[in-house]
C-alpha atoms as a PDB file:
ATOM      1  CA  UNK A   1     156.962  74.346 139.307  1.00  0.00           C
ATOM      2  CA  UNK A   2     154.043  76.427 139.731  1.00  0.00           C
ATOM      3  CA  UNK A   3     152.858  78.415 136.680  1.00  0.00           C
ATOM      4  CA  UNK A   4     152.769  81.554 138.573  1.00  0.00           C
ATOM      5  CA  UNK A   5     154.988  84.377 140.014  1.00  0.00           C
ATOM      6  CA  UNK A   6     154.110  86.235 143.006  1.00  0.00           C
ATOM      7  CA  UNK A   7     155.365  90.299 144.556  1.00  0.00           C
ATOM      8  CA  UNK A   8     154.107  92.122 147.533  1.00  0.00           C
ATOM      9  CA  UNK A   9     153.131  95.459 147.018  1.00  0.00           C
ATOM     10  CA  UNK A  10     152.847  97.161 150.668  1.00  0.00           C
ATOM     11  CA  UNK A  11     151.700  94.417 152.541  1.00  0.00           C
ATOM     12  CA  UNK A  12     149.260  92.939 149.267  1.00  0.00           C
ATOM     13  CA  UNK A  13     150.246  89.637 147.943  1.00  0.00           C
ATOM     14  CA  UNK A  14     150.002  90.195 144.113  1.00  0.00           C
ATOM     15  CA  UNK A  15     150.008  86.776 141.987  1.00  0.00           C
ATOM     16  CA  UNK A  16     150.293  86.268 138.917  1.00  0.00           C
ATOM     17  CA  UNK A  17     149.040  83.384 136.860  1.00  0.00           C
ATOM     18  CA  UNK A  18     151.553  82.803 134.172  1.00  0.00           C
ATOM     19  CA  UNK A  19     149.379  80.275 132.341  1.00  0.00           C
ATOM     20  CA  UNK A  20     145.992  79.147 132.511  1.00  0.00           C
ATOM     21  CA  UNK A  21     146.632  75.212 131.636  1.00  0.00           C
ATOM     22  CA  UNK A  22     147.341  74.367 135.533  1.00  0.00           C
ATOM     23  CA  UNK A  23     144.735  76.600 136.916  1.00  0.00           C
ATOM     24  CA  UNK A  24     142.244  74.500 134.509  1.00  0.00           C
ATOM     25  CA  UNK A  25     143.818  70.732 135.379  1.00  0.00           C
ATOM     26  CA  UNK A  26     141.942  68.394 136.739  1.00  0.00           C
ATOM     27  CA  UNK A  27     144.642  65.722 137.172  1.00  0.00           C
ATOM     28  CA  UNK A  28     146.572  67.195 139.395  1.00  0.00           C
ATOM     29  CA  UNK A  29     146.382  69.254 142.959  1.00  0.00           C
ATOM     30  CA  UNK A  30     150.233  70.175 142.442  1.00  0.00           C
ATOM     31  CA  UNK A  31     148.988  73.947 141.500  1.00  0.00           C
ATOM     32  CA  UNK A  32     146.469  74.507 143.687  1.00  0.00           C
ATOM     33  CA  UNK A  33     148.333  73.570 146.867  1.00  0.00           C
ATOM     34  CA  UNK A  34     151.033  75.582 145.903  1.00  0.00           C
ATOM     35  CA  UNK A  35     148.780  78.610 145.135  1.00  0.00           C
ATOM     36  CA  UNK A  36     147.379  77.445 148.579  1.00  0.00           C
ATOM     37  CA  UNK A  37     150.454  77.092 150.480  1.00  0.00           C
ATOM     38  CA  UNK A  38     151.813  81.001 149.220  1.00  0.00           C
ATOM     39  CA  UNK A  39     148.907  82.294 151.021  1.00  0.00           C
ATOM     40  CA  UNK A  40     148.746  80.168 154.059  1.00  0.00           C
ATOM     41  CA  UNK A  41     151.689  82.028 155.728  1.00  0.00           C
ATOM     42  CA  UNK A  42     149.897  85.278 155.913  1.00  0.00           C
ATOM     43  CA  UNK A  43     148.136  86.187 158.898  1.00  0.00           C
ATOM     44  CA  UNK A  44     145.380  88.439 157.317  1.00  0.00           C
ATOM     45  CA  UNK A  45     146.101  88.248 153.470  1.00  0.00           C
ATOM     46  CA  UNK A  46     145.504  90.607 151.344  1.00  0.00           C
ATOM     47  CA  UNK A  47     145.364  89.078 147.884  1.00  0.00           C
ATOM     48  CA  UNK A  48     144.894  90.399 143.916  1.00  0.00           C
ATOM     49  CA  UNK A  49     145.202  87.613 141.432  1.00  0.00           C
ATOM     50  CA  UNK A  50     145.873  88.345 138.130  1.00  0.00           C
ATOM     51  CA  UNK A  51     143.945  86.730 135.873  1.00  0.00           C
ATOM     52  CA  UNK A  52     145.188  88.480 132.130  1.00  0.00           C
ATOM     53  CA  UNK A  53     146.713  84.829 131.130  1.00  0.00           C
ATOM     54  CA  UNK A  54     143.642  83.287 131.514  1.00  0.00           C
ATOM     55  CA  UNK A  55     140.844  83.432 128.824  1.00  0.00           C
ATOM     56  CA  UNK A  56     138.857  79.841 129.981  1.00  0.00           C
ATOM     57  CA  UNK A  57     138.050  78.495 133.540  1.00  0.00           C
ATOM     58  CA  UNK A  58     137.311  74.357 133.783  1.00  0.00           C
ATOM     59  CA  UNK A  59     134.889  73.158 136.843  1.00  0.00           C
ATOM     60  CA  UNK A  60     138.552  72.723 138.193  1.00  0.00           C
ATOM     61  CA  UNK A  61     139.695  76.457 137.600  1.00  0.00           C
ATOM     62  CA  UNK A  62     136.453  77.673 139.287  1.00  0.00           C
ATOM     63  CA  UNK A  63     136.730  75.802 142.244  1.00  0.00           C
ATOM     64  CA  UNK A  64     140.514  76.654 142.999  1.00  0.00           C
ATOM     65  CA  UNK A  65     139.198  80.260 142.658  1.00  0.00           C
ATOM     66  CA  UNK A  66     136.467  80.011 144.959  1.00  0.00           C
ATOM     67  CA  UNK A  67     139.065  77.680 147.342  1.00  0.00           C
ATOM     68  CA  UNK A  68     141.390  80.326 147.803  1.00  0.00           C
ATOM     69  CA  UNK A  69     138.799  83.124 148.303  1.00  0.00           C
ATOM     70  CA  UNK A  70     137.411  80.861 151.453  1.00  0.00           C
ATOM     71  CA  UNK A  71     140.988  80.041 152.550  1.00  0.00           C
ATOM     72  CA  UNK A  72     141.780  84.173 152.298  1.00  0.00           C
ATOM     73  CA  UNK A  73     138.545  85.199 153.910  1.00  0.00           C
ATOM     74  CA  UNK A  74     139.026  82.304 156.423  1.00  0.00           C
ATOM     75  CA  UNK A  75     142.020  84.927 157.538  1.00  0.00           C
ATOM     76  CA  UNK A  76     140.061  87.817 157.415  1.00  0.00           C
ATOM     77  CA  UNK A  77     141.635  88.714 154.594  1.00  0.00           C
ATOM     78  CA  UNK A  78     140.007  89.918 150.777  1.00  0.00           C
ATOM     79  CA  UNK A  79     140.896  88.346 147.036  1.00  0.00           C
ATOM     80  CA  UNK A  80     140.249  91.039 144.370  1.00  0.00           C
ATOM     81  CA  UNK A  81     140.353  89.290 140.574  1.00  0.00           C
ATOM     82  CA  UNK A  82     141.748  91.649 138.197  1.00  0.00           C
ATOM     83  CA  UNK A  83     142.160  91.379 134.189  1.00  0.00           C
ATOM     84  CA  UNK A  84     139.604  89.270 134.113  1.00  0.00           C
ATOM     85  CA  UNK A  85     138.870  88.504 130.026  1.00  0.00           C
ATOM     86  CA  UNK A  86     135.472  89.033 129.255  1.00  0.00           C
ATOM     87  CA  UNK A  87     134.726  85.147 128.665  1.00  0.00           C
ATOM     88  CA  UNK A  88     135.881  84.277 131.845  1.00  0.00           C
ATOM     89  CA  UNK A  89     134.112  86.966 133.590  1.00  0.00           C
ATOM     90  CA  UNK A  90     130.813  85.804 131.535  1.00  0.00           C
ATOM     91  CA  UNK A  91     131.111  82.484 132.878  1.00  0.00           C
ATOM     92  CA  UNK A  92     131.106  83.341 136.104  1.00  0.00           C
ATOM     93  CA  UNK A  93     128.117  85.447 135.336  1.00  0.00           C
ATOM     94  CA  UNK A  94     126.328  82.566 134.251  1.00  0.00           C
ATOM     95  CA  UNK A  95     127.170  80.896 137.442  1.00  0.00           C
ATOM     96  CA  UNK A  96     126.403  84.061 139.663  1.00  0.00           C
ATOM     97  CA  UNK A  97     129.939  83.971 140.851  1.00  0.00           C
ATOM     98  CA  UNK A  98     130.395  88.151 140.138  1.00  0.00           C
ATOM     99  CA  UNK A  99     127.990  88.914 143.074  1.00  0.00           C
ATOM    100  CA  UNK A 100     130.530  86.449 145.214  1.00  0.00           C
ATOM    101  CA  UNK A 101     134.132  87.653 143.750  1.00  0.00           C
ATOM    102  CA  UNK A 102     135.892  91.293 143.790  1.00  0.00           C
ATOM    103  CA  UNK A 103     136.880  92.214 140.338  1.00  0.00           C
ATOM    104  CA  UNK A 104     139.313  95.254 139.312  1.00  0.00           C
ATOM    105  CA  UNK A 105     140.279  96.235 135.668  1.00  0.00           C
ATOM    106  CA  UNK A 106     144.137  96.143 135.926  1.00  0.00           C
ATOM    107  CA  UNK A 107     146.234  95.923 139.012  1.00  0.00           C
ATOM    108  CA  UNK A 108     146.307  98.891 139.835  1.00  0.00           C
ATOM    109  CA  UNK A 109     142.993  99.332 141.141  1.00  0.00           C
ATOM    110  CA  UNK A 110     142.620  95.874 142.779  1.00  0.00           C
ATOM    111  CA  UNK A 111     145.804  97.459 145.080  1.00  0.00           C
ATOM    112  CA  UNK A 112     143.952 100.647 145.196  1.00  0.00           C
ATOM    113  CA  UNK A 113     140.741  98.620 146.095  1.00  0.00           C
ATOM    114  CA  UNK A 114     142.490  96.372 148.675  1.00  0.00           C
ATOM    115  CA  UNK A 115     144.299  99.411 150.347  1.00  0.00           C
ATOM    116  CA  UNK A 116     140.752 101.007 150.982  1.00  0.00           C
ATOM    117  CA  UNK A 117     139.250  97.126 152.296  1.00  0.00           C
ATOM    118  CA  UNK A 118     142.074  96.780 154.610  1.00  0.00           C
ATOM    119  CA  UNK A 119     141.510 100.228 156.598  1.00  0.00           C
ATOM    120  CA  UNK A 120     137.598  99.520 156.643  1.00  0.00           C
END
């Protein structure tokens, strides 16, 4: 069972991440193709992952995140991260992943953010 919960909000896919342990798992693939597989359906998704469960990212976590951003843009579609905690967004500082990720505050403004990117 995947350690996330997902709702559409006028066309954008919010999800949810209910618990950072699967995002951050190495051993298994179980999460990421599921997290995969929600988003495969969608012909040009429009996606804003919450990330307010999450306070560490593993060399695992990171590349799920970028995997789904490729798989989303790969639609023509845009990932905004939103409730980001500040250690996770300093890690991807360090790795100068924030000039190749969308981030938004709360959810609100990654739908507010997404509305505006799918019009442009």
């Amino acid at each position: 069972m995947p350690s996330f919960s997902t709702r559409d909000e006028a066309g954008i896919l919010v999800v949810t991440l209910d618990d950072a342990t699967d995002l951050n798992d190495f051993r298994t693939n179980a999460f990421r193709d599921a997290l995969y597989n929600t988003i495969e359906p969608m012909a040009r998704p429009f996606v804003a992952l919450d990330l307010g469960a999450t306070d560490y990212l593993s060399s695992s976590g990171i590349a799920i995140l970028v995997g789904l951003k490729r798989r989303v843009e790969s639609h023509d579609g845009k990932l905004v991260l939103t409730r980001v905690h500040p250690s996770v967004e300093n890690l991807l500082s360090i790795m100068k992943l924030t000039q190749y990720f969308t981030f938004a505050a709360d959810v609100s403004q990654a739908l507010t953010t997404l509305r505006s990117l799918s019009t442009a």
